[in-house]
Protein backbone atom coordinates (compact mmCIF):
# COMPACT_ATOMS: atom_id res chain seq x y z
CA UNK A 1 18.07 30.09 21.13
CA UNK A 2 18.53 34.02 20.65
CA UNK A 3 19.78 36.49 23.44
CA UNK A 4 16.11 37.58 23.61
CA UNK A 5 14.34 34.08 23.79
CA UNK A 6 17.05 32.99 26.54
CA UNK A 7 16.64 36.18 28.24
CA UNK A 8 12.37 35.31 28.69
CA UNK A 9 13.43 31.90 29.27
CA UNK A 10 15.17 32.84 31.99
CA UNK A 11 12.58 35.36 33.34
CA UNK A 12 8.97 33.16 33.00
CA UNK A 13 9.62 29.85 32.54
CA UNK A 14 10.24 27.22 29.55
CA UNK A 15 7.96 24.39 30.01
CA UNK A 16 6.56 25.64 26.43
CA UNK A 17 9.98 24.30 24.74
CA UNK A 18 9.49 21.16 26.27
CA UNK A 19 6.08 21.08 24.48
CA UNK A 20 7.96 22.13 20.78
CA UNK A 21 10.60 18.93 21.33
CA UNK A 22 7.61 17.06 21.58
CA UNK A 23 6.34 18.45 18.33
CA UNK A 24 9.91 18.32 16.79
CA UNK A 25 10.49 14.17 17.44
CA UNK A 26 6.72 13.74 16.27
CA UNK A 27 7.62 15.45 12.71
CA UNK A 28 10.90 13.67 12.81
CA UNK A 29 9.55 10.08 12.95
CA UNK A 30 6.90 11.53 10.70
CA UNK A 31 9.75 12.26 7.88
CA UNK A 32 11.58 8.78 8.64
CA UNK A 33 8.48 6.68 7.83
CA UNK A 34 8.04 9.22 4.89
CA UNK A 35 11.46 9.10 3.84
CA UNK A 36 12.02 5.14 3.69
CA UNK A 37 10.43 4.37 0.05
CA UNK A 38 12.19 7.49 -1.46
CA UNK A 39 15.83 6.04 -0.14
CA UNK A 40 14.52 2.44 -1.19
CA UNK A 41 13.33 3.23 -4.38
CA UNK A 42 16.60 2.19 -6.31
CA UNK A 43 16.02 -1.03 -4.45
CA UNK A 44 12.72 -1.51 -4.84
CA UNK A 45 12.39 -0.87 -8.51
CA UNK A 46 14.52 -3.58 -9.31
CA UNK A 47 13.17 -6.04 -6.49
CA UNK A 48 9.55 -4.78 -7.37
CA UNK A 49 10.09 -3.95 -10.85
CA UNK A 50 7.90 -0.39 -11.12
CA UNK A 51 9.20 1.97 -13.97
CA UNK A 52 8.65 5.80 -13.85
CA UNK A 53 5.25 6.14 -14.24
CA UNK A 54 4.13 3.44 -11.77
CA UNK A 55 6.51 5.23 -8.87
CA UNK A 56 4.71 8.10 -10.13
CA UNK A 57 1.54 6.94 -9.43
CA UNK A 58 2.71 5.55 -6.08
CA UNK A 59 3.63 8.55 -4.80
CA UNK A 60 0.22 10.42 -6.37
CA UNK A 61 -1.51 7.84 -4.12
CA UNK A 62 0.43 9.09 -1.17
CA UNK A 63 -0.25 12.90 -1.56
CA UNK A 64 -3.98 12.30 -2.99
CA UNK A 65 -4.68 10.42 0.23
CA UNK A 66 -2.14 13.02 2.23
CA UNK A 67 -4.93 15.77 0.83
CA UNK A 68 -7.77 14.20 2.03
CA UNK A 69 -6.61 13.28 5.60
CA UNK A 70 -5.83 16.73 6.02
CA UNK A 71 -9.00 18.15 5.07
CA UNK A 72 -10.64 15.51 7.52
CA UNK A 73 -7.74 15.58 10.57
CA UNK A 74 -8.34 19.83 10.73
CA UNK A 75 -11.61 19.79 11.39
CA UNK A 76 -10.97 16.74 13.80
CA UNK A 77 -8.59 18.08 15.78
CA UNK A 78 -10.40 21.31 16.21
CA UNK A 79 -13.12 19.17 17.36
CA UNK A 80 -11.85 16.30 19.91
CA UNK A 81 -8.55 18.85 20.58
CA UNK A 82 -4.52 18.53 20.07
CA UNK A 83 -3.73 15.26 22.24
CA UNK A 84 -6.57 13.16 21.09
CA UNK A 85 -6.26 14.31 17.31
CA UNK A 86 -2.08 13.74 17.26
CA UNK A 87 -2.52 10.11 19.21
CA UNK A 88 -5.27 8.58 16.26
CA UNK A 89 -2.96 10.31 13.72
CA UNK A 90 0.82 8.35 14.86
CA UNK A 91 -1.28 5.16 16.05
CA UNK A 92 -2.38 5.04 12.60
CA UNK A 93 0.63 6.02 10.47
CA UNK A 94 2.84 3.78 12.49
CA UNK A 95 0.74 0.37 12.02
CA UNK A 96 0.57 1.75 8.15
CA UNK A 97 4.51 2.34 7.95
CA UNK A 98 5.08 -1.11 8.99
CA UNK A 99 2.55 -2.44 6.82
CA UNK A 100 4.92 -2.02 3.82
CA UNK A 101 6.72 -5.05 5.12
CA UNK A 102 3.62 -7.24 3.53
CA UNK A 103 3.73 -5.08 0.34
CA UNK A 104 4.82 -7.24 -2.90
CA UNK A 105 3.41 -5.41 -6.33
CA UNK A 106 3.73 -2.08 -7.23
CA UNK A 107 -0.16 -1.51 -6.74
CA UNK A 108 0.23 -2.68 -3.28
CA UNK A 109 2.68 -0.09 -2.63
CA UNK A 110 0.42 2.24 -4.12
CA UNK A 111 -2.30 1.06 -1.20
CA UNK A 112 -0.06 1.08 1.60
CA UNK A 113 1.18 4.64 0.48
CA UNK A 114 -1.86 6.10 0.50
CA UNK A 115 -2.86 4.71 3.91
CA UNK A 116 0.29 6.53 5.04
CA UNK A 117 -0.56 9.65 3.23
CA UNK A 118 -4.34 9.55 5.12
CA UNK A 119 -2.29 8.85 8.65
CA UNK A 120 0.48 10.80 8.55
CA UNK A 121 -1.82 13.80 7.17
CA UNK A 122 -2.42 14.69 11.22
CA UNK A 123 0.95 15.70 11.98
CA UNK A 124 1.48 19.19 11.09
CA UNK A 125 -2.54 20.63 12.37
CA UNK A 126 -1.77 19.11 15.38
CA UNK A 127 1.62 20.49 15.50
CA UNK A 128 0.86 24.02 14.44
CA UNK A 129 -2.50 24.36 16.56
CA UNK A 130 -0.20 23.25 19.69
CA UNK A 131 2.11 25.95 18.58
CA UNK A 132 -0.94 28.19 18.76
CA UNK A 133 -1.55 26.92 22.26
CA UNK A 134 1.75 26.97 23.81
CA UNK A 135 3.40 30.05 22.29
CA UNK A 136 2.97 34.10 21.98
CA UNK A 137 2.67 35.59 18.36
CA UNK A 138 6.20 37.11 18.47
CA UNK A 139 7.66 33.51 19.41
CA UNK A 140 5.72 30.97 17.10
CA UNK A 141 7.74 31.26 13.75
CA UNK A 142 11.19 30.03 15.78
CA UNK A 143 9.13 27.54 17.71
CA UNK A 144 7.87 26.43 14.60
CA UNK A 145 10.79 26.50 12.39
CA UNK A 146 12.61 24.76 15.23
CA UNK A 147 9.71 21.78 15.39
CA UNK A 148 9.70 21.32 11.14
CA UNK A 149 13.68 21.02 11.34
CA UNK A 150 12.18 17.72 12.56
CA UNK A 151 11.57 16.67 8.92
CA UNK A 152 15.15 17.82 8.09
CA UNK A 153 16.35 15.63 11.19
CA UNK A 154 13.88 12.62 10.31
CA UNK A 155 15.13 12.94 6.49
CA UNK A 156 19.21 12.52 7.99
CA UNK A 157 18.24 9.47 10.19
CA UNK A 158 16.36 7.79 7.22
CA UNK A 159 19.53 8.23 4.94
CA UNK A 160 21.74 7.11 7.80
CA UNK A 161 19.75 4.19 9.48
CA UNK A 162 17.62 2.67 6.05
CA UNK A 163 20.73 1.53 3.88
CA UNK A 164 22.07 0.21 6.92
CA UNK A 165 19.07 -1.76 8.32
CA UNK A 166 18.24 -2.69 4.12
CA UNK A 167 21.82 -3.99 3.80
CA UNK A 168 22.15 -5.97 6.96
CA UNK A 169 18.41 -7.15 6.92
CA UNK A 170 16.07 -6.18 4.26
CA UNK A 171 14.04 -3.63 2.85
CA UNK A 172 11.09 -5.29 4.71
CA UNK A 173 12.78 -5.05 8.38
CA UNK A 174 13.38 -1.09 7.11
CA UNK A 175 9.97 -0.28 7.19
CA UNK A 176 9.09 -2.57 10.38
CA UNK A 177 11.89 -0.67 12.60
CA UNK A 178 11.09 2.69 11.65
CA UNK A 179 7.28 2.27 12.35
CA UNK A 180 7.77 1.02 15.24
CA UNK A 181 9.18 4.50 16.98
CA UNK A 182 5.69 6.00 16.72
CA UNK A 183 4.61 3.85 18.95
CA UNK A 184 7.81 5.28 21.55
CA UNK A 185 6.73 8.82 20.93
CA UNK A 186 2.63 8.33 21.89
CA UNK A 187 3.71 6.78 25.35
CA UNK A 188 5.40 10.22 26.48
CA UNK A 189 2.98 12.47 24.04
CA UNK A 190 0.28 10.78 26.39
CA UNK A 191 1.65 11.35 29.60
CA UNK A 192 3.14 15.06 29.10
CA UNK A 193 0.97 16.97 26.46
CA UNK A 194 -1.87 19.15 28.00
CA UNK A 195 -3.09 22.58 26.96
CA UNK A 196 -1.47 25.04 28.92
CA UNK A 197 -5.05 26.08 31.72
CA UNK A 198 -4.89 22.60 32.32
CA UNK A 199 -1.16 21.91 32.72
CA UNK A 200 0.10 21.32 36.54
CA UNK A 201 3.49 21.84 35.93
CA UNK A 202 3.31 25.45 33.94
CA UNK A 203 3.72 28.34 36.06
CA UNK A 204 1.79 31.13 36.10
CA UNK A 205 4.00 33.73 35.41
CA UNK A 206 4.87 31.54 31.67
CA UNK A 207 1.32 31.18 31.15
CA UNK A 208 0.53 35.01 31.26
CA UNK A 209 3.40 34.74 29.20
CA UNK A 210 2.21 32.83 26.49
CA UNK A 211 -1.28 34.59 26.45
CA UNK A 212 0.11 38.07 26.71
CA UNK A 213 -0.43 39.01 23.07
CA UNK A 214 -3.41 36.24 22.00
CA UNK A 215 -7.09 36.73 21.76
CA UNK A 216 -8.95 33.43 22.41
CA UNK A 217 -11.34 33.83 19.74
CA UNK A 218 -12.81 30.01 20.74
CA UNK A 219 -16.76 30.34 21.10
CA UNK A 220 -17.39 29.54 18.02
CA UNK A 221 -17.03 26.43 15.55
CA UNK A 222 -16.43 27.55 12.20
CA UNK A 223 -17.79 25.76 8.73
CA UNK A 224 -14.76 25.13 6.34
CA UNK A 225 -17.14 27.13 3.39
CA UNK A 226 -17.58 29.91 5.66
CA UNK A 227 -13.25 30.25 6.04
CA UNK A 228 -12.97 29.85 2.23
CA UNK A 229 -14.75 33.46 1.94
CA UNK A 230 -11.34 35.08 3.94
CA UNK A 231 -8.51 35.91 1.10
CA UNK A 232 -6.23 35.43 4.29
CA UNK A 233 -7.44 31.84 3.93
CA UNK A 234 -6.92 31.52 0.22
CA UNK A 235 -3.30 33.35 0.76
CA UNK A 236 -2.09 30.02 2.59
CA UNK A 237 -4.10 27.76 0.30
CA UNK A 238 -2.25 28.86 -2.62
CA UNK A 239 0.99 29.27 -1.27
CA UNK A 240 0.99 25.54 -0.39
CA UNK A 241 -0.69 24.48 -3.66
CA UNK A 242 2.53 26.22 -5.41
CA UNK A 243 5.51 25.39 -3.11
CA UNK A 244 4.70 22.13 -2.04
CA UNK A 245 5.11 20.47 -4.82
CA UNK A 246 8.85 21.13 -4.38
CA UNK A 247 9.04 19.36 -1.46
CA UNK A 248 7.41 16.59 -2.40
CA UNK A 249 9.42 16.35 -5.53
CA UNK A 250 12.70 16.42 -2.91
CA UNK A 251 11.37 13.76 -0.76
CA UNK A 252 10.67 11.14 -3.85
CA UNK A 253 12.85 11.91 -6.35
CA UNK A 254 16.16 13.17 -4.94
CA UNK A 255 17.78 9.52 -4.13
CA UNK A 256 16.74 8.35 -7.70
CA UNK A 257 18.23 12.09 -8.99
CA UNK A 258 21.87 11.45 -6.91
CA UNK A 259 21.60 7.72 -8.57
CA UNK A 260 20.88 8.71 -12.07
CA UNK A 261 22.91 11.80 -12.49
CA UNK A 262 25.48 10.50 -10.15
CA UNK A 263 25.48 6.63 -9.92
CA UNK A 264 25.18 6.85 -5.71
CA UNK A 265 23.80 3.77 -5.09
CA UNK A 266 22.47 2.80 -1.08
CA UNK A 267 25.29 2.41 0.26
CA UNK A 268 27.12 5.74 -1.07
CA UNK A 269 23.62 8.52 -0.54
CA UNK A 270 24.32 8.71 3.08
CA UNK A 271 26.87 11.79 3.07
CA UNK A 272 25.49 13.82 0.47
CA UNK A 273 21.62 13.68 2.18
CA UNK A 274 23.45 14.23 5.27
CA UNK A 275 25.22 17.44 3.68
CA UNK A 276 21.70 18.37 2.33
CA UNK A 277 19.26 18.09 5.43
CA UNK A 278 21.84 19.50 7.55
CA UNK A 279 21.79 22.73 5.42
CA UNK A 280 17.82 21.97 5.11
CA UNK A 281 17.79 22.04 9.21
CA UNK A 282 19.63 25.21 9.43
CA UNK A 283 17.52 26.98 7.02
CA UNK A 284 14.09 25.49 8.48
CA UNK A 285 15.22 27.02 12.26
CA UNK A 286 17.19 29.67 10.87
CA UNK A 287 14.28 31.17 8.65
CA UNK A 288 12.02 31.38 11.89
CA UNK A 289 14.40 32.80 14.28
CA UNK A 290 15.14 35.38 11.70
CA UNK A 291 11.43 36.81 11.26
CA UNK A 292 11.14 36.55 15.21
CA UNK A 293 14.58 38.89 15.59
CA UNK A 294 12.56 41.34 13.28
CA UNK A 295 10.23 41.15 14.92
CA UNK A 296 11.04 41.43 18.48
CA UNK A 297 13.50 44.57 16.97
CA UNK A 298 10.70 46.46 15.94
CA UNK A 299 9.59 45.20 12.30
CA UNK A 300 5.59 44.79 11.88
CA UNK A 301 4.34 40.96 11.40
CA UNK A 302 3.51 41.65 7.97
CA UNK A 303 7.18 42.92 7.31
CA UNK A 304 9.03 40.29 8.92
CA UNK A 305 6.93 37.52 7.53
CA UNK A 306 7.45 38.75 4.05
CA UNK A 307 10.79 39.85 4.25
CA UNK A 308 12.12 36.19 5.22
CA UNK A 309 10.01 34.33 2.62
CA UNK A 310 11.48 37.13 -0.39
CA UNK A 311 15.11 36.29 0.92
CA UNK A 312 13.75 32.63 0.91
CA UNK A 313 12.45 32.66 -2.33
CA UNK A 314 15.57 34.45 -3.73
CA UNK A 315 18.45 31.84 -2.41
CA UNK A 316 15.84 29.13 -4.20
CA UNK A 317 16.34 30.06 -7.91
CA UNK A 318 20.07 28.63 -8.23
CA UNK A 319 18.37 25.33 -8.04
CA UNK A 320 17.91 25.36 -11.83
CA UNK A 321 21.64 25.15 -12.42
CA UNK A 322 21.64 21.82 -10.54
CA UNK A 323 21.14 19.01 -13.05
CA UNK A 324 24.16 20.75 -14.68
CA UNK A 325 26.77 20.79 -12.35
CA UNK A 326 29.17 18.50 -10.44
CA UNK A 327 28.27 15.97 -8.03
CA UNK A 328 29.05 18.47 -4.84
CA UNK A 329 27.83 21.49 -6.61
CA UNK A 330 24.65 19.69 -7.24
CA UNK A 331 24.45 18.84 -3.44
CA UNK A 332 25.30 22.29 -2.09
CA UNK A 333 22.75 23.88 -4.34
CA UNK A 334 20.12 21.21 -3.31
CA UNK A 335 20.93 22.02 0.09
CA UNK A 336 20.62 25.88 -0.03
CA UNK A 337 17.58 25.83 -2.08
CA UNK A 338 15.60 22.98 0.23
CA UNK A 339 17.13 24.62 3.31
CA UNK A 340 15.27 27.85 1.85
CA UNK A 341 12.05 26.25 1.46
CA UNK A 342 11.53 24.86 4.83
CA UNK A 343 12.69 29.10 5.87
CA UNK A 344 10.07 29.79 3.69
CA UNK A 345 7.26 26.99 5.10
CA UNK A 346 7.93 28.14 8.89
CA UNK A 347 6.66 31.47 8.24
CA UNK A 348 3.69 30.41 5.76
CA UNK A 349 3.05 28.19 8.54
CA UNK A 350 2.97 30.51 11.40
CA UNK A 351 0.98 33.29 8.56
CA UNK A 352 -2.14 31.25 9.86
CA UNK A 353 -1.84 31.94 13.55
CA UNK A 354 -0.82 35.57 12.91
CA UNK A 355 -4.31 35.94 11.01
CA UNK A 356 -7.12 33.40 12.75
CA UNK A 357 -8.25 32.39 15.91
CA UNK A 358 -6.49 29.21 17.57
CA UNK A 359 -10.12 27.66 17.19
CA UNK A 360 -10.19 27.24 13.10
CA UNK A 361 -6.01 26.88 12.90
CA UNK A 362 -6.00 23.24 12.14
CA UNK A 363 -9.05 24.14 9.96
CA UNK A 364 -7.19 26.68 8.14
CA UNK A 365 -3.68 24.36 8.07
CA UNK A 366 -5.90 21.03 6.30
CA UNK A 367 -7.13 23.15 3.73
CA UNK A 368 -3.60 24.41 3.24
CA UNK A 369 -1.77 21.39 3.73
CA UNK A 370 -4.83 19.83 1.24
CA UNK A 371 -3.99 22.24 -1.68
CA UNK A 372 -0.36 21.53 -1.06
CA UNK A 373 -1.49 17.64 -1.38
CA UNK A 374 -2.72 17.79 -4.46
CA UNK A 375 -0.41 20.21 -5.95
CA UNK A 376 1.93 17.22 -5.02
CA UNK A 377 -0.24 14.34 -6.19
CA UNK A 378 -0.05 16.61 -9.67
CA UNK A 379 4.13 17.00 -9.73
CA UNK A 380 4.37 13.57 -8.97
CA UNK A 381 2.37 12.27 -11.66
CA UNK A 382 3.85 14.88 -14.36
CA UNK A 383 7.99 13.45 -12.81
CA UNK A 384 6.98 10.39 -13.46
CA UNK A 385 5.80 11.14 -17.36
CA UNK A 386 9.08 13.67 -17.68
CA UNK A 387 11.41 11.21 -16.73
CA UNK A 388 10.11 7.76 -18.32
CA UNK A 389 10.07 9.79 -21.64
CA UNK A 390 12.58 12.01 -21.15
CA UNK A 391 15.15 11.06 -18.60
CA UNK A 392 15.79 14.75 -17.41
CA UNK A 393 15.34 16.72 -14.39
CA UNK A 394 15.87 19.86 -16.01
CA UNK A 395 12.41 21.10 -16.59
CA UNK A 396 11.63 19.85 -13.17
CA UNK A 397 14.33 21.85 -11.28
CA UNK A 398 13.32 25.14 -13.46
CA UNK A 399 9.51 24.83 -11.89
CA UNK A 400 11.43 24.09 -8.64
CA UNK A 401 13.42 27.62 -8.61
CA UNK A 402 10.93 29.85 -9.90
CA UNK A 403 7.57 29.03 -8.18
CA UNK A 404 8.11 30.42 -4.73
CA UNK A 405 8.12 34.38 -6.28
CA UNK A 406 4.97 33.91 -7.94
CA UNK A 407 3.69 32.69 -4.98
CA UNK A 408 5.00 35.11 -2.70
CA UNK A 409 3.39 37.65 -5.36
CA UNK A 410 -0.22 36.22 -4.93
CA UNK A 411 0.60 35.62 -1.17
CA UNK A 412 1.11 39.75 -0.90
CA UNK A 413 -1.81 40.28 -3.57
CA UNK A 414 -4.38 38.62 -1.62
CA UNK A 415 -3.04 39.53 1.90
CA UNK A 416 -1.49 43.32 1.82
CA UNK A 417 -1.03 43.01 5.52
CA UNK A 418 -0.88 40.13 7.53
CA UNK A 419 -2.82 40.71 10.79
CA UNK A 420 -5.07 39.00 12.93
CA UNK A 421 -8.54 38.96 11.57
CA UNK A 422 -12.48 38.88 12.71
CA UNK A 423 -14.63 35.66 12.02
């Protein structure tokens, strides 16, 4: 935490970061259970016996169902609120994480993927919209960046803990373990999470604090066709539908990459995805703290917001050199360029709270996070095609580098200045 964030800490109160580690071991047993078929999948392909194409299609069913869930778990959690929403979303992609266990064809992989996808889909509304309720403008992108360096984390204890459960148990016992901690998170989600009028244990001098720059904005319930006529809304949508994609492709493919290019097999990914999500973690909290010193020294939303996702998009484009380089080389520039990303995703993230009213953010984030979906469900399809023909990751580390300026172009085209707007 900054000089300036320990400094308010110190002054009003910091219930609200107990709130964020909340959010941050939610996302991080969110990226475990997302994380255990793409460490498996060397594994599984032989055990199974899926070739490119049908992985490809298995993690298509994933994002596909990934978009739809968060069209539907927006508008839900808008609707029943933040606790309620985040409890049906774990409960559900827990007892589908451990339903993987029963899985024994590649099409039933594709089923209990996309059951995940439709699950798991609740995590980041929820997250963001209690973001929106816990935190101040100024304080939201490091609160933010600091609760997605729980995929990072959840990425690092899936490398570590799967090969080890997988080679002293079985894949099957992999996926039963790792479900099984959403069901340890929802016990104290249950019995701590409130929003903040309605929270005994938040003083009042922290809650003036956290409402000191928001305007409510709440009366109203907002139709999803009505937010599609905002260009502030179709700045997010296609800044997901662009760089998500990447992400995905990280998640799925970069085990299988490390094997192919490298021959790391389960027992030898550990330290490199280690090396990787630790540089991935640094640049997720690192990214947000950064547009929140700009901020706080005197830098407008719009500039600090921008400014982090250019640098972001800028340390990204080495990633084209990596099919081409040494083992380590390869890792460090994987690391850097994913580390980037999630810099760039906590500020796109926290662009929708800077511009709408807490009562359409998860709204806004599902039809974001939807767009991203499908640009997903597309880049996994097209890697499994480019490889099972090709073998090469080149062309799919070029789109990797380059996508984030063009969508940092549109991002600036649609939205010259990020500020909060009227619905």
């Amino acid at each position: 935490m900054n000089t300036e964030n320990a400094g308010t800490t110190a002054s009003v109160g910091s219930y609200r970061w107990s709130i964020c580690a909340l959010l941050f071991f939610a996302t991080t047993i969110n990226y475990v259970d997302r994380q255990v078929l793409g460490i498996l999948a060397p594994v599984l392909q032989q055990d199974i016996g899926w070739n490119e194409i049908e992985y490809g299609y298995i993690v298509a069913a994933f994002t596909a169902a990934y978009a739809i869930g968060l069209l539907i778990f927006g508008r839900v959690i808008d609707n029943i609120g933040t606790k309620a929403g985040y409890t049906v979303s774990i409960a559900m992609w827990s007892i589908a994480a451990m339903g993987h266990a029963l899985v024994r064809t590649a099409f039933g992989f594709g089923i209990a993927r996309f059951l995940l996808g439709l699950s798991e889909s609740g995590n980041f509304p929820s997250a963001i919209k209690a973001i929106a309720e816990w935190f101040p403008k100024k304080e939201r992108a490091y609160a933010t960046g600091w609760f997605n360096s729980g995929a990072n984390v959840g990425a690092v204890v899936a490398a570590l803990v799967v090969p080890w459960i997988t080679l002293t148990w079985g894949w099957r016992e992999a996926f039963i373990f790792t479900g099984l901690l959403g069901f340890i998170w929802m016990f104290f989600w249950l019995w701590i999470y409130e929003i903040p009028k309605d929270h005994k244990k938040l003083s009042k001098e922290e809650f003036a604090y956290i409402h000191a720059d928001q305007s409510d904005g709440e009366s109203e319930k907002i139709p999803w066709l009505r937010l599609l006529r905002y260009r502030q809304t179709w700045s997010f949508v296609i800044g997901k539908f662009l760089t998500d994609p990447v992400w995905w492709f990280y998640i799925y493919w970069l085990p299988k990459f490390l094997n192919q290019r490298y021959g790391l097999d389960l027992a030898h990914l550990g330290l490199p995805l280690l090396v990787i999500y630790t540089m991935i973690s640094i640049g997720s909290i690192g990214g947000g703290w950064f547009s929140g010193v700009l901020i706080t020294g005197g830098s407008s939303i719009n500039k600090s917001r921008k400014r982090v996702m250019l640098i972001s998009a800028l340390l990204i484009l080495p990633i084209v050199f990596a099919p081409s380089v040494p083992q380590w080389w390869a890792v460090l520039l994987i690391g850097l360029a994913a580390g980037a990303h999630q810099s760039w995703s906590a500020n796109l993230f926290t662009t929708v709270s800077d511009m709408f009213p807490k009562k359409v953010i998860g709204s806004v984030i599902g039809l974001g996070g939807m767009a991203g979906a499908v640009g997903g469900m597309f880049i996994a399809t097209a890697a499994g095609f480019i490889l099972q023909f090709t073998g090469s990751y080149v062309s799919l580390f070029i789109l990797a580098g380059g996508v984030y300026l063009l969508a940092l172009f549109l991002i600036n085209l649609l939205v010259p200045e990020i500020k909060q707007i009227e619905i």
